[in-house]
Protein backbone atom coordinates (compact mmCIF):
# COMPACT_ATOMS: atom_id res chain seq x y z
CA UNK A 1 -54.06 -56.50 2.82
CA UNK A 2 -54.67 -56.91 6.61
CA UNK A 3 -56.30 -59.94 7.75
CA UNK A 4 -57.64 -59.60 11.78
CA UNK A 5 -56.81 -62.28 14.04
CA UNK A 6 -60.32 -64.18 15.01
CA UNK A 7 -61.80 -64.12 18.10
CA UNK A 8 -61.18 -67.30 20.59
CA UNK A 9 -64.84 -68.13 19.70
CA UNK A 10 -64.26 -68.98 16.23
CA UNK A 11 -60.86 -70.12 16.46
CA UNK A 12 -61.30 -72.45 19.27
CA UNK A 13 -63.26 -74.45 16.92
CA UNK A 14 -60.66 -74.97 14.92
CA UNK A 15 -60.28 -78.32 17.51
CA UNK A 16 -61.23 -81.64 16.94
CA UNK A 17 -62.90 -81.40 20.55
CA UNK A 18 -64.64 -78.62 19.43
CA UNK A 19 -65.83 -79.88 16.41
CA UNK A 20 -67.49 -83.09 18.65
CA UNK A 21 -69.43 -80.19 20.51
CA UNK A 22 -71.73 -79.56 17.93
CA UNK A 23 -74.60 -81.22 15.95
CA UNK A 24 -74.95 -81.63 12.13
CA UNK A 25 -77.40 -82.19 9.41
CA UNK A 26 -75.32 -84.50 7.96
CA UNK A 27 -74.22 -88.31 9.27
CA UNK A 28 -70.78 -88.26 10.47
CA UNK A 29 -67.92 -90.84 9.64
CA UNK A 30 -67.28 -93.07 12.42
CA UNK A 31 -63.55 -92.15 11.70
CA UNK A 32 -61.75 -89.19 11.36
CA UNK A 33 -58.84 -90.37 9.08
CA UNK A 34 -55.05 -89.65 9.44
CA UNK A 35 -54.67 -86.23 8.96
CA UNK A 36 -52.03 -85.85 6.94
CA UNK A 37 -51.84 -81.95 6.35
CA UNK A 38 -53.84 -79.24 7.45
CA UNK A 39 -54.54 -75.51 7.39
CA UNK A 40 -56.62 -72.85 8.80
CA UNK A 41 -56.91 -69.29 7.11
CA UNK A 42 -58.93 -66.76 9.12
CA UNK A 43 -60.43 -64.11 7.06
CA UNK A 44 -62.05 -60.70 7.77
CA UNK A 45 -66.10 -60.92 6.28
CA UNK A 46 -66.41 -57.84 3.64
CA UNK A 47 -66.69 -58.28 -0.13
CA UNK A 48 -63.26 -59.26 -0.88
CA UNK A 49 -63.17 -62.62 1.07
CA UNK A 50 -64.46 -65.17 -1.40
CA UNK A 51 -61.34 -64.06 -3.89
CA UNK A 52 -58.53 -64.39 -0.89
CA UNK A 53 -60.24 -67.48 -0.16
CA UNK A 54 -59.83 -68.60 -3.96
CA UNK A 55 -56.64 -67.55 -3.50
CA UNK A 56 -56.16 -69.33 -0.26
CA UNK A 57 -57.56 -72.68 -1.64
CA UNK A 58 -56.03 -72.26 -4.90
CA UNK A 59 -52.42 -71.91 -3.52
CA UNK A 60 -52.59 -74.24 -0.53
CA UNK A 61 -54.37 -77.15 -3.16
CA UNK A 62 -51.14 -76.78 -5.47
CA UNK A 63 -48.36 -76.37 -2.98
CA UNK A 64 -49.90 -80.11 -1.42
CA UNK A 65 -49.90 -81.35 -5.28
CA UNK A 66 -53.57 -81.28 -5.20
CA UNK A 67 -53.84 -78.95 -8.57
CA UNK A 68 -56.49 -82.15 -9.80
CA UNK A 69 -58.62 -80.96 -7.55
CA UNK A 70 -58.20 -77.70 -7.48
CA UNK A 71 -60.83 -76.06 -9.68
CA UNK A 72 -64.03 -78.00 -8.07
CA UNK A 73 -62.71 -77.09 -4.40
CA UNK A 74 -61.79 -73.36 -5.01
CA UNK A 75 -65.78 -73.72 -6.20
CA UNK A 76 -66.88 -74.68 -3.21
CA UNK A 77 -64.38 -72.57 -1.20
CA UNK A 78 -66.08 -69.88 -2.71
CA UNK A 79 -69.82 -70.54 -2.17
CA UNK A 80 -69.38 -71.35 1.32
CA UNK A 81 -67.32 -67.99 1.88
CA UNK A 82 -69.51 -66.30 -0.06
CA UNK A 83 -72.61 -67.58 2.02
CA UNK A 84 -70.64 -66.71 5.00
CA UNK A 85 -70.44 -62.74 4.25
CA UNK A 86 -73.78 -62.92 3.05
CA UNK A 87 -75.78 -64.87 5.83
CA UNK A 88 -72.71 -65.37 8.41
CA UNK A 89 -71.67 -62.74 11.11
CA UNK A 90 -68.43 -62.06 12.24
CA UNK A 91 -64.71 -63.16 11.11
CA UNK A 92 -64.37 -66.86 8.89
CA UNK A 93 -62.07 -69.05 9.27
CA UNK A 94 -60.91 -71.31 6.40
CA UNK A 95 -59.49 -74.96 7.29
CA UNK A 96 -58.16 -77.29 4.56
CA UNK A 97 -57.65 -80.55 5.79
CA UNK A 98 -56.06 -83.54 3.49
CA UNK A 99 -57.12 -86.89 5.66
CA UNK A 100 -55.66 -90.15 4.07
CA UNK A 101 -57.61 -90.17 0.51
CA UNK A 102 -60.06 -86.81 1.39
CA UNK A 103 -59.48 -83.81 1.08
CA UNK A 104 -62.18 -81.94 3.25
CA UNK A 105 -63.02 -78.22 3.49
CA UNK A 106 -64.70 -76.63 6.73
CA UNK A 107 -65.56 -72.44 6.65
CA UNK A 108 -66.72 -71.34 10.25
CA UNK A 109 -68.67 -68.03 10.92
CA UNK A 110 -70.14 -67.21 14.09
CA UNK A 111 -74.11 -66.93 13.75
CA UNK A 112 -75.44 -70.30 14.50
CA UNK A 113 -78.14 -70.08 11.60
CA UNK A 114 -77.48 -73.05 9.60
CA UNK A 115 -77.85 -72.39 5.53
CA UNK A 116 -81.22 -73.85 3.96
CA UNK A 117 -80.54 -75.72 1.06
CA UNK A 118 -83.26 -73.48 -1.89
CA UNK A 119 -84.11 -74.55 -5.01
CA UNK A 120 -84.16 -72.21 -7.39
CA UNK A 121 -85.96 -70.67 -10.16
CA UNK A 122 -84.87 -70.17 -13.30
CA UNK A 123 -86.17 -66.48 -12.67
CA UNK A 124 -83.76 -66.51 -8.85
CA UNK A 125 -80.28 -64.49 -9.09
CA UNK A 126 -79.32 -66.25 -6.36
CA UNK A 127 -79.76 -69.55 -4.19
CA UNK A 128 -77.09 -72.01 -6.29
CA UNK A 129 -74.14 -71.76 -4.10
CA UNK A 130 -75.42 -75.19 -1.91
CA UNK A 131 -76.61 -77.25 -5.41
CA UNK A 132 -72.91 -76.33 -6.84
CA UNK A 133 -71.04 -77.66 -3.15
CA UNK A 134 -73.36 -80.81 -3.13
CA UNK A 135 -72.52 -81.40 -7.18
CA UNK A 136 -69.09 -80.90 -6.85
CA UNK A 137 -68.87 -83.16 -3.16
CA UNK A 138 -69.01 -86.75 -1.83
CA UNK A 139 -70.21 -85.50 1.23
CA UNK A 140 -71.21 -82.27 2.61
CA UNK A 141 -73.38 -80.59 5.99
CA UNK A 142 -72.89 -78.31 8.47
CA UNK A 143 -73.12 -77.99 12.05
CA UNK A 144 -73.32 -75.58 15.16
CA UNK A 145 -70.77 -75.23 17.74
CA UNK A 146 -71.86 -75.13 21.19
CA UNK A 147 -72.93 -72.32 22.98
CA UNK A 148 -74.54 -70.25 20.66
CA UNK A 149 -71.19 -69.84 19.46
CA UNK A 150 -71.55 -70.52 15.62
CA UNK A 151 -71.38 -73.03 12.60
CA UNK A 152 -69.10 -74.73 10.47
CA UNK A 153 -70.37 -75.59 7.03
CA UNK A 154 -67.71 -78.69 5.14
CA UNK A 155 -67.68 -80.65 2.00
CA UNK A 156 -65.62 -83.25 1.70
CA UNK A 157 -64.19 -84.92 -1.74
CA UNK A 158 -62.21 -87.96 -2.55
CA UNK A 159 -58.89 -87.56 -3.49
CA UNK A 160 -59.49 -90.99 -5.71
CA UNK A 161 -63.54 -91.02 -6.56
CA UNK A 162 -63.39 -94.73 -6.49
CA UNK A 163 -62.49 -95.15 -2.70
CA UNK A 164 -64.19 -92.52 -0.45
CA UNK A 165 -62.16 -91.68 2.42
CA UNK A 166 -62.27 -91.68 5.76
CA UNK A 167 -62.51 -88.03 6.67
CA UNK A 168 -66.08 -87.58 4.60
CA UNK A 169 -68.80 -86.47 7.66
CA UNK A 170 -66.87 -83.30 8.32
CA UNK A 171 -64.62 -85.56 10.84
């Protein structure tokens, strides 16, 4: 498996003062948190990215002694990959980010069309993947990056549901 290096215009937004650049749908925390561990995994956008981004989540989640959480994020790891092939251009970029008591997901692509949250039929194939990441998150939105330069979409979860942290917003 060979995994292409992303351009500078979606990894440069892989920085805090590039995540400050851009506007989202979503309120943001007035805090970022204490980042405690963190990782990005850039991926190439063809059919086979939402499973090495399972795998990615799956394995990263475990080796931090996250496994608790493991199942409901690899979900939403998933649907927002997923979304990214299918509505996204470009290269993704997974980050992972565990922030005090959060544990908070970002997937960058580089169109700047944000995802419309549907609502489904009964009848629709498709058009669930945004209901599942807002069921299975505290928080969730995304945002563009400046310059035409494209869009992170992040959930965010509680490590303990009973105290929110301070990395929900998509800090």
């Amino acid at each position: 498996m060979t995994t292409e290096s992303p351009p500078s215009a979606i990894h440069d937004g892989l920085t805090e003062a590039e995540d400050a650049r851009g506007t989202s749908t979503a309120p943001q925390a007035a805090a970022a948190g204490r980042v405690l561990r963190a990782i990005a995994v850039p991926l190439d956008s063809d059919a086979t990215a939402p499973m090495r981004a399972r795998r990615a989540a799956r394995g990263t989640l475990k080796s931090w002694g996250l496994g608790v959480v493991a199942d409901d994020m690899v979900v939403i790891v998933s649907e927002l990959v997923t979304n990214a092939v299918q509505h996204g251009t470009g290269p993704i970029v997974i980050v992972l980010r565990q922030c005090d008591d959060t544990l908070l997901v970002k997937v960058a692509d580089a169109s700047p069309h944000l995802p419309e949250f549907r609502s489904p039929t009964a009848e629709d194939q498709t058009g669930r993947g945004l209901s599942l990441v807002q069921a299975l998150s505290d928080d969730w939105g995304c945002r563009t990056r400046g310059g035409h330069r494209g869009k992170w979409v992040w959930s965010s979860r509680a490590l303990d549901p009973d105290h929110p942290g301070p990395c929900a917003g998509g800090g």
